[in-house]
PDB file of N, CA and C in Angstrom:
ATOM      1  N   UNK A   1      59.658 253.539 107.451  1.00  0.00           N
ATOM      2  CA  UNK A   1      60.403 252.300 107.599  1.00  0.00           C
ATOM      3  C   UNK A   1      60.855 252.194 109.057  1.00  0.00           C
ATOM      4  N   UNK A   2      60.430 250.797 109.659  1.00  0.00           N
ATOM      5  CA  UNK A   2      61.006 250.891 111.144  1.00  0.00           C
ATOM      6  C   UNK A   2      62.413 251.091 111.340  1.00  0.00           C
ATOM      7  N   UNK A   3      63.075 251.150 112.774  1.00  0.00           N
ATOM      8  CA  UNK A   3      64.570 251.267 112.585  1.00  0.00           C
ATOM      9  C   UNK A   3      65.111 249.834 112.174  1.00  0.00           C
ATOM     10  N   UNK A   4      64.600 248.819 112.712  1.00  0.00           N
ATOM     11  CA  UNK A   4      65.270 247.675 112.165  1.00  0.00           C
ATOM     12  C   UNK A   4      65.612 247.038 110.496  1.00  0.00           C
ATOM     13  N   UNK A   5      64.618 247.697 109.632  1.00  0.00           N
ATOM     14  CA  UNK A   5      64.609 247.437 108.075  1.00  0.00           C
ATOM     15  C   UNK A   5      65.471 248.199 108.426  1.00  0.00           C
ATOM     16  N   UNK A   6      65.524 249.295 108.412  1.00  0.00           N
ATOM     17  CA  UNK A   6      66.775 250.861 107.937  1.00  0.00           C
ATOM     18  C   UNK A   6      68.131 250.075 108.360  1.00  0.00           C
ATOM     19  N   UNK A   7      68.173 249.289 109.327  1.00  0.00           N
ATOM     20  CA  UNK A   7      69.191 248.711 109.661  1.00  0.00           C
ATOM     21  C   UNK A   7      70.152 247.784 108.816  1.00  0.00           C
ATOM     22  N   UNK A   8      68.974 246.350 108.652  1.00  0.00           N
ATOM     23  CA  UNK A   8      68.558 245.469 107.646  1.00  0.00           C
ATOM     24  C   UNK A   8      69.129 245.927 105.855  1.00  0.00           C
ATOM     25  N   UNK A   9      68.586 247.246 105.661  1.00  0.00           N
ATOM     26  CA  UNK A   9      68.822 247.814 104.375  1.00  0.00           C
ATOM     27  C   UNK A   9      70.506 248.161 104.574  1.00  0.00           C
ATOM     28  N   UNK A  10      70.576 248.784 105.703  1.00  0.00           N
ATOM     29  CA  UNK A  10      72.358 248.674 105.659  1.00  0.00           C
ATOM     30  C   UNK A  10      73.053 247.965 105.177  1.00  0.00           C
ATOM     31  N   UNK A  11      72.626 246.735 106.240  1.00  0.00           N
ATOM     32  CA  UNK A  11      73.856 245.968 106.017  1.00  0.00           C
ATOM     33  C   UNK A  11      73.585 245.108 104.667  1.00  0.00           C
ATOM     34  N   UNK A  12      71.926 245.300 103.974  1.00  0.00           N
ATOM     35  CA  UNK A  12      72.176 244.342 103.013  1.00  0.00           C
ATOM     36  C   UNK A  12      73.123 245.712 101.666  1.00  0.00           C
ATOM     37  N   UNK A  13      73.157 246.876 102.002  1.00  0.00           N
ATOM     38  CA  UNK A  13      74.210 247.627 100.926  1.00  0.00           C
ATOM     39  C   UNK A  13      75.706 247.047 101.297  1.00  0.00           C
ATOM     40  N   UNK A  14      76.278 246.777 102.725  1.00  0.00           N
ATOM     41  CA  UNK A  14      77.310 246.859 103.147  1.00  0.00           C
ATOM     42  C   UNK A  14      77.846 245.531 102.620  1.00  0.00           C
ATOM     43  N   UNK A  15      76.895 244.540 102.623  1.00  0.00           N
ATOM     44  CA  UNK A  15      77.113 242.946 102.747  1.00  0.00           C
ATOM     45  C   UNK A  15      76.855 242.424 100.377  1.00  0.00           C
ATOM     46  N   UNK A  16      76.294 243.459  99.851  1.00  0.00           N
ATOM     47  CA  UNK A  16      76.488 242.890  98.537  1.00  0.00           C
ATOM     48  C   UNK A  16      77.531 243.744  98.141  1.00  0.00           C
ATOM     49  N   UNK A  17      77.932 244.731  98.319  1.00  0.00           N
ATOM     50  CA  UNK A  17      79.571 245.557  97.764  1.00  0.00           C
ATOM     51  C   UNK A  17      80.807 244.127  98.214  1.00  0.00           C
ATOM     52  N   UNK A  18      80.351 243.418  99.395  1.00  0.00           N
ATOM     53  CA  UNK A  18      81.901 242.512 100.092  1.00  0.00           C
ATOM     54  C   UNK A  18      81.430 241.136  99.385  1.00  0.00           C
ATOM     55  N   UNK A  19      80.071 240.855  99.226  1.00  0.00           N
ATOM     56  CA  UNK A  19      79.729 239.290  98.273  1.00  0.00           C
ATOM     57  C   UNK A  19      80.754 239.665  96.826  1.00  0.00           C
ATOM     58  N   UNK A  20      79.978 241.050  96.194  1.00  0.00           N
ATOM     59  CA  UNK A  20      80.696 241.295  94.465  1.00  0.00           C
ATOM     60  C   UNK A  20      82.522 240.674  95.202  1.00  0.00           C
ATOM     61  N   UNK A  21      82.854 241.400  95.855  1.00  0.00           N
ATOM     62  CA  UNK A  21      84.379 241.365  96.024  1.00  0.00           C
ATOM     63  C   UNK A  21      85.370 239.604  96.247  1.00  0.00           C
ATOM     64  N   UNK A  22      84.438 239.420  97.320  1.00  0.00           N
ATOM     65  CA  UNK A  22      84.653 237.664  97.463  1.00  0.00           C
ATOM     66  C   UNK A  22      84.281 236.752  96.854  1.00  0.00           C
ATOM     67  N   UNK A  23      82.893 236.960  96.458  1.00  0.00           N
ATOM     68  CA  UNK A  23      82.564 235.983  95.284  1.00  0.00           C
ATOM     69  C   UNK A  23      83.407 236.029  94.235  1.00  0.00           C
ATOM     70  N   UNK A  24      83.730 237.540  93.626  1.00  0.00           N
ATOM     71  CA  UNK A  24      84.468 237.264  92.468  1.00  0.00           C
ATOM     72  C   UNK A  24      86.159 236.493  92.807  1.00  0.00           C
ATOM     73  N   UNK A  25      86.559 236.799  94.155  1.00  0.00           N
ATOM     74  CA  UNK A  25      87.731 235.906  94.210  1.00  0.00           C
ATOM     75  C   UNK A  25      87.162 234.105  94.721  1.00  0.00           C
ATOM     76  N   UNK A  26      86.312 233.694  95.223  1.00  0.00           N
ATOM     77  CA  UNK A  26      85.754 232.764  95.060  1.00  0.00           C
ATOM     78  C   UNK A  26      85.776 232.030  93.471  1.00  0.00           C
ATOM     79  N   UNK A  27      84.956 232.611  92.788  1.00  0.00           N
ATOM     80  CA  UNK A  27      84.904 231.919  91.164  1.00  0.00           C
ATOM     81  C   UNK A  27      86.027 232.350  90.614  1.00  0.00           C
ATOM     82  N   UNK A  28      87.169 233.291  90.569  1.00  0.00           N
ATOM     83  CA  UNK A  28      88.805 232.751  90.108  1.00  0.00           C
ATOM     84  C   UNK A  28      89.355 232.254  90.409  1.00  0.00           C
ATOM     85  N   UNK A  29      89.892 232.021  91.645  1.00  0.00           N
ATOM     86  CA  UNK A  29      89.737 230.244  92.412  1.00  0.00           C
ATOM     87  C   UNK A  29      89.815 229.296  91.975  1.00  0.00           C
ATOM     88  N   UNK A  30      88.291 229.185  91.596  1.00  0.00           N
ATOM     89  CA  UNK A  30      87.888 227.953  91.471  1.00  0.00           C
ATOM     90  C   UNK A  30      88.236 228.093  89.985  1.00  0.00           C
ATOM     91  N   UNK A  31      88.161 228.738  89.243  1.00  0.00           N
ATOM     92  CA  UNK A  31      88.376 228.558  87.914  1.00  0.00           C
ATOM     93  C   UNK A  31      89.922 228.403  87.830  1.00  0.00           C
ATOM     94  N   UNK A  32      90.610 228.973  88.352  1.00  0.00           N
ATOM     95  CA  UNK A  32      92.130 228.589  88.517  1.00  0.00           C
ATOM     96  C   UNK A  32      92.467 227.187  88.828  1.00  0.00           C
ATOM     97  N   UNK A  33      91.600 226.574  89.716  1.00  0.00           N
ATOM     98  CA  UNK A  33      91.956 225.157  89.961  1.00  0.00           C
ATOM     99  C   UNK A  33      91.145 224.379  88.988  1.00  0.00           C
ATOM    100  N   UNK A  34      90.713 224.898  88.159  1.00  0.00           N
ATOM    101  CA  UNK A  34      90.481 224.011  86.298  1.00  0.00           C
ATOM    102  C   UNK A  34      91.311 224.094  85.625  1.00  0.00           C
ATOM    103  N   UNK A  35      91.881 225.866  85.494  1.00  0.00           N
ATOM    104  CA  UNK A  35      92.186 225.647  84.073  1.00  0.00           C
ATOM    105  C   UNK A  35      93.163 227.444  85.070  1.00  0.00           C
ATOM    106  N   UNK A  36      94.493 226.737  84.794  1.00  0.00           N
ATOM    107  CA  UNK A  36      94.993 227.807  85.791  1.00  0.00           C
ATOM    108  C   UNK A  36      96.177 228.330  85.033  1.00  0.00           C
ATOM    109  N   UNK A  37      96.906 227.985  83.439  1.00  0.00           N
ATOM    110  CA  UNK A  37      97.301 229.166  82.979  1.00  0.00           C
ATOM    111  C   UNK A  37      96.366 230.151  82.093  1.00  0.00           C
ATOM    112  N   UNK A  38      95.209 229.686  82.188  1.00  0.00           N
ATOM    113  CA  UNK A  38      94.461 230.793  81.913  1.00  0.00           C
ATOM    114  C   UNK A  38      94.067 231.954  82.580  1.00  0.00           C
ATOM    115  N   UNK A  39      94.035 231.567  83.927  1.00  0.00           N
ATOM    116  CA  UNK A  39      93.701 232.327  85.021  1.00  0.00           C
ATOM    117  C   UNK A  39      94.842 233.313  84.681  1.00  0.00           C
ATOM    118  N   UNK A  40      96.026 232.683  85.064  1.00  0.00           N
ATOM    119  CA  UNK A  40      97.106 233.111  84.988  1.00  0.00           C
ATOM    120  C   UNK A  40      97.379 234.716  84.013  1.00  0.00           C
ATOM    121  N   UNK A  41      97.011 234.018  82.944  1.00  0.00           N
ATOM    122  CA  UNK A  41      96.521 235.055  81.665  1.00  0.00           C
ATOM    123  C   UNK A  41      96.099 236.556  81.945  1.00  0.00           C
ATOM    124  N   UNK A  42      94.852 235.785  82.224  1.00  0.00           N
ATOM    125  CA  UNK A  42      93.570 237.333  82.515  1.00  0.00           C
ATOM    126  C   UNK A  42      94.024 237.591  84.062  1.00  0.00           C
ATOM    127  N   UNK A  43      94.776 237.160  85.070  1.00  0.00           N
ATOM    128  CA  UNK A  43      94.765 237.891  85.999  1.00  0.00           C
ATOM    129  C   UNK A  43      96.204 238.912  85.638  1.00  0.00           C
ATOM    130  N   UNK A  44      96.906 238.403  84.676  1.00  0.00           N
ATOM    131  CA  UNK A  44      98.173 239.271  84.430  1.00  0.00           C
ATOM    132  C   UNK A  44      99.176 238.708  85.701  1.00  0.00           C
ATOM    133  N   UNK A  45      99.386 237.414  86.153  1.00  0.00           N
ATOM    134  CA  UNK A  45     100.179 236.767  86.326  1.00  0.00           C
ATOM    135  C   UNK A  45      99.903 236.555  88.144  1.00  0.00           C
ATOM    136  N   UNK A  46      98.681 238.189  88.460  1.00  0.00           N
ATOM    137  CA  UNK A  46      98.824 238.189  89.949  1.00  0.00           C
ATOM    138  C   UNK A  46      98.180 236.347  90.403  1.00  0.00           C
ATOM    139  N   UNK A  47      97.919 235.831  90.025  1.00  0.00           N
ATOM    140  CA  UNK A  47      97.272 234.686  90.900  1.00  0.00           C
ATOM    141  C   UNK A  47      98.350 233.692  89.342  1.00  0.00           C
ATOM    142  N   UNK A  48      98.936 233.466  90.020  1.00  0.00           N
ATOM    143  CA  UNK A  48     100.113 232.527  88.911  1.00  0.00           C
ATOM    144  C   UNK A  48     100.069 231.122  89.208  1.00  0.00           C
ATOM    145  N   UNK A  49      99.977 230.356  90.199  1.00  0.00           N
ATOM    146  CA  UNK A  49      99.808 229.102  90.582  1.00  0.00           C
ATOM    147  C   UNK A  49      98.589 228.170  90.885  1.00  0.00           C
ATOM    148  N   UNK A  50      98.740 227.017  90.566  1.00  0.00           N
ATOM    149  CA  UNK A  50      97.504 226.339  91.006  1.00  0.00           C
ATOM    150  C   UNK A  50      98.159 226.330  92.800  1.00  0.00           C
ATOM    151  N   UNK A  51      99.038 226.308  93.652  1.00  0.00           N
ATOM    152  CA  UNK A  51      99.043 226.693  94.836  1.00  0.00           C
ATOM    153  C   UNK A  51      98.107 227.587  95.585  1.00  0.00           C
ATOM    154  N   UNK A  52      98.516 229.101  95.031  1.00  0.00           N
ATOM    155  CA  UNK A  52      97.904 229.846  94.760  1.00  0.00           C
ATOM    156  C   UNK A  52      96.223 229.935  95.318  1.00  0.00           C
ATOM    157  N   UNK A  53      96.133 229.329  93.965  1.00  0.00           N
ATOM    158  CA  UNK A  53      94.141 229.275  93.577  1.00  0.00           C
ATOM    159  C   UNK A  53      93.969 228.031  94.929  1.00  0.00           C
ATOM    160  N   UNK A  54      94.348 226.885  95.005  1.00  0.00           N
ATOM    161  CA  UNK A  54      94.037 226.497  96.336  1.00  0.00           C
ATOM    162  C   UNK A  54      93.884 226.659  97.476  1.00  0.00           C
ATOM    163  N   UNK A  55      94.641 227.645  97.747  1.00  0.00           N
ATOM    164  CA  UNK A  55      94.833 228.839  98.992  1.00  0.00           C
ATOM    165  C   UNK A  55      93.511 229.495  99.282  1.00  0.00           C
ATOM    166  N   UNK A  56      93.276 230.234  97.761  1.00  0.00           N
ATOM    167  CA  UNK A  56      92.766 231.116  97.806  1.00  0.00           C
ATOM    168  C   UNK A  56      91.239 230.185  98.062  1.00  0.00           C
ATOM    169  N   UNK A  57      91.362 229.434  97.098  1.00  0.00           N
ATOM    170  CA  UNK A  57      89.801 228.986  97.038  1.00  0.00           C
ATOM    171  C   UNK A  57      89.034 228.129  98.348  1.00  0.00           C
ATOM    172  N   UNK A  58      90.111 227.218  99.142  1.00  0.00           N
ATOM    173  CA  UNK A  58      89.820 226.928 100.177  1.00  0.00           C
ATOM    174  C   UNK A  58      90.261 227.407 101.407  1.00  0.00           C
ATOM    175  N   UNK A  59      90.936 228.379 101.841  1.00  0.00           N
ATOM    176  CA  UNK A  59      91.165 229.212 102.652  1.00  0.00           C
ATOM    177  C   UNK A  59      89.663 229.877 103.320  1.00  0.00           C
ATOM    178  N   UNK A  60      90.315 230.962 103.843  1.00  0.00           N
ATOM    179  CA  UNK A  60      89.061 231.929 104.714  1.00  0.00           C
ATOM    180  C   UNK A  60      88.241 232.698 103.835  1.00  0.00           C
ATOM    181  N   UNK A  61      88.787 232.911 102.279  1.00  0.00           N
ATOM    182  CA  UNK A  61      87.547 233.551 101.583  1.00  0.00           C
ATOM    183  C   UNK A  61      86.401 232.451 101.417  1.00  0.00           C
ATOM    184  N   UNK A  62      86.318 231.647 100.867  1.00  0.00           N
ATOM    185  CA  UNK A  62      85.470 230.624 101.115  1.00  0.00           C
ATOM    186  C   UNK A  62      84.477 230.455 102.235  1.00  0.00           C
ATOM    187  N   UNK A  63      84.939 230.619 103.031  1.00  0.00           N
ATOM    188  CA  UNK A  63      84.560 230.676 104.622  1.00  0.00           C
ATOM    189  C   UNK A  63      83.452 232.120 104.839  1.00  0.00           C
ATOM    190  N   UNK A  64      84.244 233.377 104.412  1.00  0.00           N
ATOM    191  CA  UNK A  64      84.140 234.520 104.753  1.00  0.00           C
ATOM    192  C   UNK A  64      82.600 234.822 103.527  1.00  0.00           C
ATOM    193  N   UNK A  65      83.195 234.142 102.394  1.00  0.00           N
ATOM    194  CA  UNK A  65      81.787 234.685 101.597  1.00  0.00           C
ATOM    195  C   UNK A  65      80.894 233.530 101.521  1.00  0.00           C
ATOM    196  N   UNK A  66      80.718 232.842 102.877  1.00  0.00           N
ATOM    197  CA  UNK A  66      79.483 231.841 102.802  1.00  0.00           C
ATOM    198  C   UNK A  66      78.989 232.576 104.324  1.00  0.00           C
ATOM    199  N   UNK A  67      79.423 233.324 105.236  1.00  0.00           N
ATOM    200  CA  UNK A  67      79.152 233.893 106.359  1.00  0.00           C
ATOM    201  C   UNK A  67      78.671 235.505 105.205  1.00  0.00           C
ATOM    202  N   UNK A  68      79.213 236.126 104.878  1.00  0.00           N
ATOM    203  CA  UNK A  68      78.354 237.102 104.280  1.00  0.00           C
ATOM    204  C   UNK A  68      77.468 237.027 103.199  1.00  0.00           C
ATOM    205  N   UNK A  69      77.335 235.535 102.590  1.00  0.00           N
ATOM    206  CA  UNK A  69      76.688 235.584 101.985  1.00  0.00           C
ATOM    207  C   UNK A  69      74.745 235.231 102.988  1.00  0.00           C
ATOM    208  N   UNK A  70      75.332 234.746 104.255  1.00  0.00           N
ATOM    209  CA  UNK A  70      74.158 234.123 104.949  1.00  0.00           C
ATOM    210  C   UNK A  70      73.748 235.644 105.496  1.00  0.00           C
ATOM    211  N   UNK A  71      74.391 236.306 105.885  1.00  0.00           N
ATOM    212  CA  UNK A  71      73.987 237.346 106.591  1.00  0.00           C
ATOM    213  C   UNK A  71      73.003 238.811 105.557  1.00  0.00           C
ATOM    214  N   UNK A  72      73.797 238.585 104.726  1.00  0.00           N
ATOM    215  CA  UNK A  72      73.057 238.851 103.523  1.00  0.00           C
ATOM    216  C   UNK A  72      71.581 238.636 103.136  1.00  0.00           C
ATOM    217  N   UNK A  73      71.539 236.927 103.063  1.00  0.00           N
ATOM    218  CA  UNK A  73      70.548 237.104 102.952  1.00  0.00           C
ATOM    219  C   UNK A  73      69.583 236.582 104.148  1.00  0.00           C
ATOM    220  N   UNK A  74      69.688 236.655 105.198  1.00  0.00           N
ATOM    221  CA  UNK A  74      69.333 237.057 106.288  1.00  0.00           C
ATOM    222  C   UNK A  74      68.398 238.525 106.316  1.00  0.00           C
ATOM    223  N   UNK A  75      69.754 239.780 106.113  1.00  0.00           N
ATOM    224  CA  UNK A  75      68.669 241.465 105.923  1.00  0.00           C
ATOM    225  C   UNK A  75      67.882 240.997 104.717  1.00  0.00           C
ATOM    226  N   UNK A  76      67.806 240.256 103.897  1.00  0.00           N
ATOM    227  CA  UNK A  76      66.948 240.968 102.488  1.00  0.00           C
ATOM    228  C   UNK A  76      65.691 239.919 103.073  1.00  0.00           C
ATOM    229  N   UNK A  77      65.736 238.904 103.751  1.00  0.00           N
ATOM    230  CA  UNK A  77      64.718 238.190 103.848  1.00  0.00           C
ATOM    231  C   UNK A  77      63.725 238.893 105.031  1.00  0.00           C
ATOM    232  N   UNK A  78      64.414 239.425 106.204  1.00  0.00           N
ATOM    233  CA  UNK A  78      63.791 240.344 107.025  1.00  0.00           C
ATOM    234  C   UNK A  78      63.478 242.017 106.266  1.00  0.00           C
ATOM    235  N   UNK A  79      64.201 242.245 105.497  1.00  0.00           N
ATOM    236  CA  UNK A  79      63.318 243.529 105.003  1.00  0.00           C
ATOM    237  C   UNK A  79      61.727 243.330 104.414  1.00  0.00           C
ATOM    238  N   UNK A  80      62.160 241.978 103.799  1.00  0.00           N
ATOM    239  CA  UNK A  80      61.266 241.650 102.991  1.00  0.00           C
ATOM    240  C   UNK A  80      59.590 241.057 103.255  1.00  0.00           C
ATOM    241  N   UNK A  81      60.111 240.633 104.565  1.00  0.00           N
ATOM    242  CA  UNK A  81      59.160 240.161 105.384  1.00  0.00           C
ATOM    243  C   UNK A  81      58.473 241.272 106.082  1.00  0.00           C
ATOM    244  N   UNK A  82      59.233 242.254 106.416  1.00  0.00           N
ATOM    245  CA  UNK A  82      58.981 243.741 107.251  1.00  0.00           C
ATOM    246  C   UNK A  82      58.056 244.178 106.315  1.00  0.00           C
ATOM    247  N   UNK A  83      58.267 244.329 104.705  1.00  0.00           N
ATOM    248  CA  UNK A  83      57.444 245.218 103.849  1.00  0.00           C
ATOM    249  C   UNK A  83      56.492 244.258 103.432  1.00  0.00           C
ATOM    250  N   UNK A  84      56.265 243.149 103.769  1.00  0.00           N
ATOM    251  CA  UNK A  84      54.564 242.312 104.183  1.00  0.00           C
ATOM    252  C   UNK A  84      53.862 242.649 105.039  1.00  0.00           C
ATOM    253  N   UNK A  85      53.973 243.525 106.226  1.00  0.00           N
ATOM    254  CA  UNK A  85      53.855 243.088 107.875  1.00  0.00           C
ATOM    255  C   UNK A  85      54.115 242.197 108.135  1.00  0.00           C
ATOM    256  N   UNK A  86      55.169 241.484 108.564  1.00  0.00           N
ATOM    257  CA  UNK A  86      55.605 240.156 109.330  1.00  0.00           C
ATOM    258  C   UNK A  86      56.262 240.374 110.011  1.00  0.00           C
ATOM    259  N   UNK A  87      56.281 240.891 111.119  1.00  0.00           N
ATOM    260  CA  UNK A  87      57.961 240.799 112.236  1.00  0.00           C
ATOM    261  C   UNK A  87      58.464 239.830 113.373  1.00  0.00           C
ATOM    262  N   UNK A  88      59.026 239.025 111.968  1.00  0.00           N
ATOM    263  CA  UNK A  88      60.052 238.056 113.009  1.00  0.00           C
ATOM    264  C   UNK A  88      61.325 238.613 113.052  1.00  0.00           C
ATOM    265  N   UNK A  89      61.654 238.910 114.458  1.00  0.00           N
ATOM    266  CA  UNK A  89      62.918 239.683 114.914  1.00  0.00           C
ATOM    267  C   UNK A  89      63.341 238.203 115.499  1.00  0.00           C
ATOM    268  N   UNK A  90      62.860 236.949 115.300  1.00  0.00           N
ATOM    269  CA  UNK A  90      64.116 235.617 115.468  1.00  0.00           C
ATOM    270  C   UNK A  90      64.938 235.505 114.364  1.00  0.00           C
ATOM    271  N   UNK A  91      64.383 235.651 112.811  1.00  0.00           N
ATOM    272  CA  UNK A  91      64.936 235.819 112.135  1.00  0.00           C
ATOM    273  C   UNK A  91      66.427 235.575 112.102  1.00  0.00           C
ATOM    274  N   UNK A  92      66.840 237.141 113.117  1.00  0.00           N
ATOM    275  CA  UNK A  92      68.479 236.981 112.962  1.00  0.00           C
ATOM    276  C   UNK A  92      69.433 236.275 113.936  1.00  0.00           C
ATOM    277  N   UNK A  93      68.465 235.530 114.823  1.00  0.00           N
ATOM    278  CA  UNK A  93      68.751 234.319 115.874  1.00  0.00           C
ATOM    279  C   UNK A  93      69.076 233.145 114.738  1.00  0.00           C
ATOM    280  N   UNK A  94      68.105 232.747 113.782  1.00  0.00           N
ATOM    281  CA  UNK A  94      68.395 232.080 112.928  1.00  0.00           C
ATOM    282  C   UNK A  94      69.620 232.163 111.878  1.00  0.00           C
ATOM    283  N   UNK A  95      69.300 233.161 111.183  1.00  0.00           N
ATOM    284  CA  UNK A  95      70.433 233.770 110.557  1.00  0.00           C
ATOM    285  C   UNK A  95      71.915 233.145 111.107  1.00  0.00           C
ATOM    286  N   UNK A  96      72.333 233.569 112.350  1.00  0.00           N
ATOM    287  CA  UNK A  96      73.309 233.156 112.999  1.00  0.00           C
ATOM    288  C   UNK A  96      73.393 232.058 113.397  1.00  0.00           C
ATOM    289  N   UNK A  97      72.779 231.128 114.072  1.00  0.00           N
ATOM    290  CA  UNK A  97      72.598 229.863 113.656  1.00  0.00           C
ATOM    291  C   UNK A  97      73.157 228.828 112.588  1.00  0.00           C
ATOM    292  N   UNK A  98      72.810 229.413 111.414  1.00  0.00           N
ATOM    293  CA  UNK A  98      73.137 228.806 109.892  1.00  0.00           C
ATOM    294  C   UNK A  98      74.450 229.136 110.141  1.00  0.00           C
ATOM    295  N   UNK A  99      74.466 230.745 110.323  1.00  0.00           N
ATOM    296  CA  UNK A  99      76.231 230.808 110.295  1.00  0.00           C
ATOM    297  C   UNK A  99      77.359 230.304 110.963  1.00  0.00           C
ATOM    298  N   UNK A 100      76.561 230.012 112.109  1.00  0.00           N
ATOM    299  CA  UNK A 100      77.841 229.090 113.323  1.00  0.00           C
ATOM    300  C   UNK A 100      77.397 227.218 112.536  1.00  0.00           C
ATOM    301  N   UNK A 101      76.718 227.072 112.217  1.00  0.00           N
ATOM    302  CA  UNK A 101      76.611 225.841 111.427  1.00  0.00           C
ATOM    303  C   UNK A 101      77.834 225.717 110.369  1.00  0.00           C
ATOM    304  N   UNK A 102      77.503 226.469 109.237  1.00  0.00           N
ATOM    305  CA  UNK A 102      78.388 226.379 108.733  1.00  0.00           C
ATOM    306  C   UNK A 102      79.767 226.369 108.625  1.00  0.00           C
ATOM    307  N   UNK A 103      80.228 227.275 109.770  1.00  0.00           N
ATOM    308  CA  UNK A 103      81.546 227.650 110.345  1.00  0.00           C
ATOM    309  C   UNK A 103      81.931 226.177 110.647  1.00  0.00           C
ATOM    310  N   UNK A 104      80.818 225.433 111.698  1.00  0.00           N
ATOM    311  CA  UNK A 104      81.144 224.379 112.001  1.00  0.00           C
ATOM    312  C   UNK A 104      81.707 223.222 111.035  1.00  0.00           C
ATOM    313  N   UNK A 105      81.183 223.107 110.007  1.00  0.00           N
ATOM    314  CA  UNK A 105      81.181 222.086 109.102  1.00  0.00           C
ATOM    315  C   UNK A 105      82.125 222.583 108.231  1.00  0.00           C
ATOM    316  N   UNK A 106      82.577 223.816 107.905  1.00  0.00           N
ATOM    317  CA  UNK A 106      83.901 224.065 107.293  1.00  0.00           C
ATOM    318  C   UNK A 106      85.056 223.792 108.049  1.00  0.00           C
ATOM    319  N   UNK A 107      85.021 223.828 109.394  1.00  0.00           N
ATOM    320  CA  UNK A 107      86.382 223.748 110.610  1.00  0.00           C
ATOM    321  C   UNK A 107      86.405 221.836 110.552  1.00  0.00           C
ATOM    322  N   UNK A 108      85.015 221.251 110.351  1.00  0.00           N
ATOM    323  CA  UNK A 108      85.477 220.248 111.146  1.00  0.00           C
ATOM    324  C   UNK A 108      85.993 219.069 110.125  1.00  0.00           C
TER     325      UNK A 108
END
């Protein structure tokens, strides 16, 4: 495996352990801003407000797991391409790209 997959394979271990973590506060969130003494319920009171779930859901996690979710899949699309023979090392020119895009259009 070249060094760049080995790389690639990193961060795609490093980058789905922090998606499980944000996504799952992403979709309580959002499920809080439906139906939020339920949330209330199953979280055992820690996320108690529809305040709260608004915070949470449009705040920087939102933000944070649409930037790791791009980067994400950014390595799995370059590993993936690597174990075809294909090496586009623009790839993660692109990658970043999308991500300052998006940044953009969430700020503005």
């Amino acid at each position: 495996m070249s060094g760049r997959a080995a790389i690639s394979v990193f961060i795609l271990d490093i980058t789905a352990v922090l998606l499980l973590l944000f996504g799952l506060l992403v979709s309580i969130s959002g499920l809080c801003l439906a139906k939020p003494e339920v949330v209330k319920k199953a979280t055992l009171g820690l996320i108690d407000s529809y305040t709260v779930c608004a915070k949470l859901h449009l705040g920087w996690v939102s933000l944070a797991t649409i930037i790791i979710a791009v980067v994400h899949s950014t390595a799995g699309l370059d590993v993936w391409l690597l174990k075809s023979g294909r090496d586009y090392w623009w790839l993660w020119a692109l990658g970043g790209g999308v991500s300052i895009w998006f940044i953009y259009i969430y700020t503005a």
